[in-house]
N, C-alpha and C. Protein backbone atom coordinates (compact mmCIF):
# COMPACT_ATOMS: atom_id res chain seq x y z
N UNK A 1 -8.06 12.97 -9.04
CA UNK A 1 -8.80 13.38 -7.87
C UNK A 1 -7.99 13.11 -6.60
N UNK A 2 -7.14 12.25 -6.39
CA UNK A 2 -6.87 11.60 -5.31
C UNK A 2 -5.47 12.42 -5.14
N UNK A 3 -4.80 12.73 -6.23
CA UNK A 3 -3.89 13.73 -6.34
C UNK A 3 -4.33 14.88 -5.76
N UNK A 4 -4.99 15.83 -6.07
CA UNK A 4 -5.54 16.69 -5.81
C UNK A 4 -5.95 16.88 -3.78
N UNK A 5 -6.62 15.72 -3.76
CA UNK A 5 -6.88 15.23 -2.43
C UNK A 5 -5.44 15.75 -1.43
N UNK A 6 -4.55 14.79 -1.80
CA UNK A 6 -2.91 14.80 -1.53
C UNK A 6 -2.80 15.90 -0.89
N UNK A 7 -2.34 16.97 -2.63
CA UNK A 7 -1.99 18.48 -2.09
C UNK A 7 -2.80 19.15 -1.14
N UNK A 8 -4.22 19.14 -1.70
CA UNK A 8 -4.89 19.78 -0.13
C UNK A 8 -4.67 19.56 0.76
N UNK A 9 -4.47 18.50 0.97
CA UNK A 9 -4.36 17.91 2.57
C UNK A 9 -2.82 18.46 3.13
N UNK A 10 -1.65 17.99 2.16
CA UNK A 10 -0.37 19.00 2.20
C UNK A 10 -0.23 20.29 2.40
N UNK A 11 -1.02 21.18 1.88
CA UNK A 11 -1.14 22.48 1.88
C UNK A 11 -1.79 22.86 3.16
N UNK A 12 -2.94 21.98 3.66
CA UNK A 12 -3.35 22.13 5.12
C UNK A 12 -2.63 21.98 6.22
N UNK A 13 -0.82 21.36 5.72
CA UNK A 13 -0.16 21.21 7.37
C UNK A 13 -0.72 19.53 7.37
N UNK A 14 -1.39 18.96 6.58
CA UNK A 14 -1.23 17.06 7.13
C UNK A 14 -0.70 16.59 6.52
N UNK A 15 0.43 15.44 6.11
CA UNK A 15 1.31 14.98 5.24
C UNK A 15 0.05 13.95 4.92
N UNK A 16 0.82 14.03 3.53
CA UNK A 16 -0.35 12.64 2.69
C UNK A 16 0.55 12.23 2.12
N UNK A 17 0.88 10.11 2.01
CA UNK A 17 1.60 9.77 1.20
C UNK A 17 0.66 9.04 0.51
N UNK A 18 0.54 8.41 -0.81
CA UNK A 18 0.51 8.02 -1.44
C UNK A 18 0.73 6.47 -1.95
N UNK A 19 0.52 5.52 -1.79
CA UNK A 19 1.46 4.09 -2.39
C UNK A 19 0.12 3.74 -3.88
N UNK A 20 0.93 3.90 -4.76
CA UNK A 20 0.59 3.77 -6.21
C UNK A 20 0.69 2.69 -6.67
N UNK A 21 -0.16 1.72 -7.11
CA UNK A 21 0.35 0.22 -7.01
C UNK A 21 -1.01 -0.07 -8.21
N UNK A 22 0.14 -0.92 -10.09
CA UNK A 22 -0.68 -1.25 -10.80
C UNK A 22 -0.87 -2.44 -10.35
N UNK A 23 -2.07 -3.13 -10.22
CA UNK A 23 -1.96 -4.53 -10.02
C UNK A 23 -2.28 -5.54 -10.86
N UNK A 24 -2.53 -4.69 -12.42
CA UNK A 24 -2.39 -5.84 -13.70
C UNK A 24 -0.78 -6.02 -13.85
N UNK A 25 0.30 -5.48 -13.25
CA UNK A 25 1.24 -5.55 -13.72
C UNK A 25 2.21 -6.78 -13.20
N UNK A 26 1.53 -6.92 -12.27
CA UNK A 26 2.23 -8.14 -11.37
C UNK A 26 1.18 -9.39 -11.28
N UNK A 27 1.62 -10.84 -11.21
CA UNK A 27 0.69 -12.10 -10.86
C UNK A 27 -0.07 -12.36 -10.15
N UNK A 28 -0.89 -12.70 -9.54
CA UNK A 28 -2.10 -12.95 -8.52
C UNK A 28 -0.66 -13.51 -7.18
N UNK A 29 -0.30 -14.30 -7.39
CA UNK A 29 0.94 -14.91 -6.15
C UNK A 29 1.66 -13.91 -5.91
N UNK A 30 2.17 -12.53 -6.71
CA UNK A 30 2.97 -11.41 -6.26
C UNK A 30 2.33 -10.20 -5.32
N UNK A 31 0.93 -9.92 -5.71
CA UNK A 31 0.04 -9.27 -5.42
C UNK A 31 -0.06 -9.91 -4.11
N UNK A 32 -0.87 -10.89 -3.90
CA UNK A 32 -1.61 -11.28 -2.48
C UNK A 32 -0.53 -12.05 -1.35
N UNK A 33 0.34 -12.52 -1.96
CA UNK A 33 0.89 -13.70 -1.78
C UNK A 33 0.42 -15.00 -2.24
N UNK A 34 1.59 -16.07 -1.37
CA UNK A 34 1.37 -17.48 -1.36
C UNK A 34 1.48 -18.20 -0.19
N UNK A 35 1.27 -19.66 -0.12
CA UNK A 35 1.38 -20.54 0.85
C UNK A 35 1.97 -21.79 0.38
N UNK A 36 3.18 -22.24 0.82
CA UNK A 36 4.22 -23.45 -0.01
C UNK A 36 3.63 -24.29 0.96
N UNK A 37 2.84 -25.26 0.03
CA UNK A 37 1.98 -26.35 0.22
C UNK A 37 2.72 -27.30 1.18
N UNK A 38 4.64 -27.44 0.97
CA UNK A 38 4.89 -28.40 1.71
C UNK A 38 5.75 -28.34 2.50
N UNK A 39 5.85 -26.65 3.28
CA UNK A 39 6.20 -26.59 4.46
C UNK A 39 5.06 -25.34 4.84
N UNK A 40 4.31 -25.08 4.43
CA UNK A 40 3.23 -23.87 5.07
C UNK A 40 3.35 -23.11 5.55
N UNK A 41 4.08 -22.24 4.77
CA UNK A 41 5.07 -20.79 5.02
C UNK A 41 4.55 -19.74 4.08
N UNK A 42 4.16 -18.73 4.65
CA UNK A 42 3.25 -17.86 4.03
C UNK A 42 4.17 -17.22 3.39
N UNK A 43 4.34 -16.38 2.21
CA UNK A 43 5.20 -15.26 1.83
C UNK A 43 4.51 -14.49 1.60
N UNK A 44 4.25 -13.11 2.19
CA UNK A 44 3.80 -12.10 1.63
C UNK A 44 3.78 -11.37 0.51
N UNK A 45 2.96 -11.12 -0.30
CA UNK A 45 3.09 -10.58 -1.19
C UNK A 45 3.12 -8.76 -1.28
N UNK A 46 2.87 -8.24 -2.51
CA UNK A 46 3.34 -7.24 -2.53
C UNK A 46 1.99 -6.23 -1.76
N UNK A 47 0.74 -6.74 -1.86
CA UNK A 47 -0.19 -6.00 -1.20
C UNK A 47 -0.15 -6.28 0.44
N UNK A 48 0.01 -7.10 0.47
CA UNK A 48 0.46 -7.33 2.17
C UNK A 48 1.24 -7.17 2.64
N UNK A 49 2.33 -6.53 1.96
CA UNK A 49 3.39 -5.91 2.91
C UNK A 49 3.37 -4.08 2.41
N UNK A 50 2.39 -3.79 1.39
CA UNK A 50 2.23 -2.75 1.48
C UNK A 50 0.64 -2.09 2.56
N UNK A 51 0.10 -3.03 3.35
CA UNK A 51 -0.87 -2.61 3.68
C UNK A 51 0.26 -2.37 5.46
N UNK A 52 0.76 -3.55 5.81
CA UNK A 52 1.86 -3.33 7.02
C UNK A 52 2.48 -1.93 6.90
N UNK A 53 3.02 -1.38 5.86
CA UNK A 53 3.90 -0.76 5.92
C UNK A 53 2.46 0.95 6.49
N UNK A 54 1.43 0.87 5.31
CA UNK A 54 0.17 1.63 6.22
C UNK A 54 -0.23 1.68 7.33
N UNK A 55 -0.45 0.26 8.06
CA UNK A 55 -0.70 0.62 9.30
C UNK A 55 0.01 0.43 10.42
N UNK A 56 1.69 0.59 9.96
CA UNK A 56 2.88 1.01 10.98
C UNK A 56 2.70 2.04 11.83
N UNK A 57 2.43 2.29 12.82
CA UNK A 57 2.44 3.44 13.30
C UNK A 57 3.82 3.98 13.82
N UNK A 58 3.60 5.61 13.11
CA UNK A 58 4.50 6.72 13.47
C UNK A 58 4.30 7.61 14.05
N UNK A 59 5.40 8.52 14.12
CA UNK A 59 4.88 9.83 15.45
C UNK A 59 4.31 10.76 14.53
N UNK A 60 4.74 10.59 13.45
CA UNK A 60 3.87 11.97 12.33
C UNK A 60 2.62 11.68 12.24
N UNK A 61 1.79 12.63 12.10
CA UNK A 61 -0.08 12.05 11.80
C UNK A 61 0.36 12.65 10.18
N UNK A 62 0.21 11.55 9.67
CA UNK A 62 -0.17 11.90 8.21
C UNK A 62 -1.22 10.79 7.71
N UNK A 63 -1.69 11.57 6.49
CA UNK A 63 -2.66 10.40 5.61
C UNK A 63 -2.51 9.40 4.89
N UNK A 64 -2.28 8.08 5.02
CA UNK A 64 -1.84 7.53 4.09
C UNK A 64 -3.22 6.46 2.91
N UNK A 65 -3.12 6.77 1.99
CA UNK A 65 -3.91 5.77 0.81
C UNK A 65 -2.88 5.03 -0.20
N UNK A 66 -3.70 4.01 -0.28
CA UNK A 66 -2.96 2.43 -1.11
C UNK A 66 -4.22 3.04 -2.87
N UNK A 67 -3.65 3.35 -3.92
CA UNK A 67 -4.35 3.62 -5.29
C UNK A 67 -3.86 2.37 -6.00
N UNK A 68 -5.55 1.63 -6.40
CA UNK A 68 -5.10 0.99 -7.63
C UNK A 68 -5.33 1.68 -8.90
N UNK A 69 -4.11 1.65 -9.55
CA UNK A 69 -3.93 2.68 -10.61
C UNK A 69 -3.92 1.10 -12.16
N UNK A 70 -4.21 1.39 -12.90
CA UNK A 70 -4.17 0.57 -14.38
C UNK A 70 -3.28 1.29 -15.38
């Protein structure tokens, strides 16, 4: 469905990207991140630097959606 979504929206003249992300495939600490207890330094994980990279703003108006896919 969300595919589908995509091309329409492509075919209408609005760019749609996509970020496809399994998240059984990676650890709860890779996914969200962590916090090192003994200097308290956040590392981002892989959903938090893919949600930044969404709401970067650019000069293109396109659509962007984050899919959890299994």
């Amino acid at each position: 469905v969300i595919n589908t979504l995509a091309q329409a929206q492509t075919r209408l003249g609005l760019a749609t990207k996509l970020y496809v992300l399994n998240a059984k495939a990676i650890n709860i600490s890779e996914l969200y991140g962590v916090l090192d207890p003994n200097t308290r330094d956040w590392t981002d994980g892989l959903l938090s630097k893919l949600f930044r990279e969404c709401c970067r703003p650019t000069d293109k108006q396109e659509k962007r959606y984050v899919v959890f896919d299994t």
